[in-house]
Protein backbone atom coordinates (compact mmCIF):
# COMPACT_ATOMS: atom_id res chain seq x y z
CA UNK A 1 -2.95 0.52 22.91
CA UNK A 2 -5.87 -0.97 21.03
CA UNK A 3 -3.71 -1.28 17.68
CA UNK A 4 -0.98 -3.00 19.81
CA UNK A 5 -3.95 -5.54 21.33
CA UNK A 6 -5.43 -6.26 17.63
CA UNK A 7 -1.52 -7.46 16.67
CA UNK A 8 -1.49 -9.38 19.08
CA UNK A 9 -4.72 -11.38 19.03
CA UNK A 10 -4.34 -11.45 15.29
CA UNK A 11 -0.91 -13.19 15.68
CA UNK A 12 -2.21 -15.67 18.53
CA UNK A 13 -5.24 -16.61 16.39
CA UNK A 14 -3.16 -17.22 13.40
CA UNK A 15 -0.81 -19.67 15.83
CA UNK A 16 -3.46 -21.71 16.65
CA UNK A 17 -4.58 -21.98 12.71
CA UNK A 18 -1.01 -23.46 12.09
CA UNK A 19 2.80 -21.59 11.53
CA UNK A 20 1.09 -21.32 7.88
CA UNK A 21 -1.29 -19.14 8.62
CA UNK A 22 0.92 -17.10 10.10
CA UNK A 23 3.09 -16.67 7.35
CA UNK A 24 1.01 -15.61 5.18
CA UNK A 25 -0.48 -12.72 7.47
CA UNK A 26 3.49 -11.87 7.42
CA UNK A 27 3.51 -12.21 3.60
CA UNK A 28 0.52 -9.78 3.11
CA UNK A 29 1.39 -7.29 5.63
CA UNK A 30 4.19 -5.87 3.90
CA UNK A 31 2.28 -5.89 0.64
CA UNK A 32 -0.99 -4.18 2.19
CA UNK A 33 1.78 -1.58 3.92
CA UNK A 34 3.06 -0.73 0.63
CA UNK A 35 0.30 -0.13 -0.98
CA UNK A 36 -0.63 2.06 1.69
CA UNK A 37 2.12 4.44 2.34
CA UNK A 38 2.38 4.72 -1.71
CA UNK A 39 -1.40 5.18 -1.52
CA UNK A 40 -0.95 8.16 1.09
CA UNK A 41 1.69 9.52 -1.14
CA UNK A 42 -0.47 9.76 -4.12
CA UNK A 43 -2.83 11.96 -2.27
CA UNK A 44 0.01 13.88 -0.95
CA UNK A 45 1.15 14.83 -4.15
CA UNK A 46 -1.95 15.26 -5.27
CA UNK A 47 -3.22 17.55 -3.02
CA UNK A 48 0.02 19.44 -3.16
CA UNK A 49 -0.71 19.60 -7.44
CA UNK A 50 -4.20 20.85 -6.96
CA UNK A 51 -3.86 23.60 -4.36
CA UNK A 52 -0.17 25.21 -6.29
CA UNK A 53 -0.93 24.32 -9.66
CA UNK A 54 -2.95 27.04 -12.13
CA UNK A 55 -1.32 26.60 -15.41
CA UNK A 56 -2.48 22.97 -16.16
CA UNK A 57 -5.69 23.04 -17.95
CA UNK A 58 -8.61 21.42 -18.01
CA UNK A 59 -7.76 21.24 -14.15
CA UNK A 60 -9.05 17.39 -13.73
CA UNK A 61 -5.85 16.54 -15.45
CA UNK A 62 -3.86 17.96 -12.14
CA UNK A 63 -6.34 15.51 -9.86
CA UNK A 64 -5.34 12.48 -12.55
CA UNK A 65 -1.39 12.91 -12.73
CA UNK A 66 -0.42 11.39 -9.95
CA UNK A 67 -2.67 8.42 -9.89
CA UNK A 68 -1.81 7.49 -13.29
CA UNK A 69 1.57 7.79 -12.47
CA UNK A 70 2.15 6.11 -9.06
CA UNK A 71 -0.96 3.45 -8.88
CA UNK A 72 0.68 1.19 -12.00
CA UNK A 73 4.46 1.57 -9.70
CA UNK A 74 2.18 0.14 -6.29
CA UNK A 75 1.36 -2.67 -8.46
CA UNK A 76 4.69 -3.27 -9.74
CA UNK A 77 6.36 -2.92 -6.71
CA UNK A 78 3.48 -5.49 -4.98
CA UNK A 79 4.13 -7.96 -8.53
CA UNK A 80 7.93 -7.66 -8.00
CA UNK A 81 7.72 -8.41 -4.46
CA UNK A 82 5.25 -11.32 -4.25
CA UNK A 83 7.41 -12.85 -7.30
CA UNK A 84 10.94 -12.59 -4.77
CA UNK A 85 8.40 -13.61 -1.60
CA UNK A 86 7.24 -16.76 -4.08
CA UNK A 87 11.11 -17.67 -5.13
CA UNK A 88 13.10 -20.41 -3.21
C-alpha cells in the first residue's frame, strides 16, 4: 500500500513540475530497475559461488567473479539504453 501511495505522489508532483519532469522520472526508472534486478543477480550468483564452490583458490576470487563479470554488462546495458532512449 505505501509503495503504491509513494508512485503516486511521485507522479502527481512531477505533473505539476511540467510533462518534462515526468519523463524523465520515466526515463530513469527503467535504468535504476535494471541496475537493480542485475544488481540482485550478482549477489545471487555470488552467494550461490561462495557457499558450493571449494576448488577455487585463494577463495576471494569466488566473492570477485561475478562482480567483475556482470557490473561492466549493468553499465552497458544502462549506456546502450540511454543511447536508444536519447535517439529520435
Amino acid at each position: 500500500g505505501f509503495l503504491l501511495l509513494f508512485i503516486i505522489a511521485r507522479n502527481t508532483y512531477a505533473q505539476f513540475q511540467g510533462e518534462e519532469k515526468l519523463k524523465e522520472i520515466r526515463k530513469h526508472r527503467i535504468n535504476t530497475h535494471l541496475g537493480n534486478m542485475s544488481g540482485a543477480y550478482i549477489a545471487t550468483v555470488t552467494a550461490f559461488l561462495v557457499v558450493n564452490v571449494d576448488f577455487i583458490q585463494p577463495g576471494w576470487l569466488v566473492w570477485l567473479f561475478p562482480s567483475v563479470i556482470g557490473v561492466p554488462f549493468i553499465f552497458y546495458q544502462i549506456r546502450k539504453r540511454t543511447v536508444a532512449v536519447k535517439a529520435p
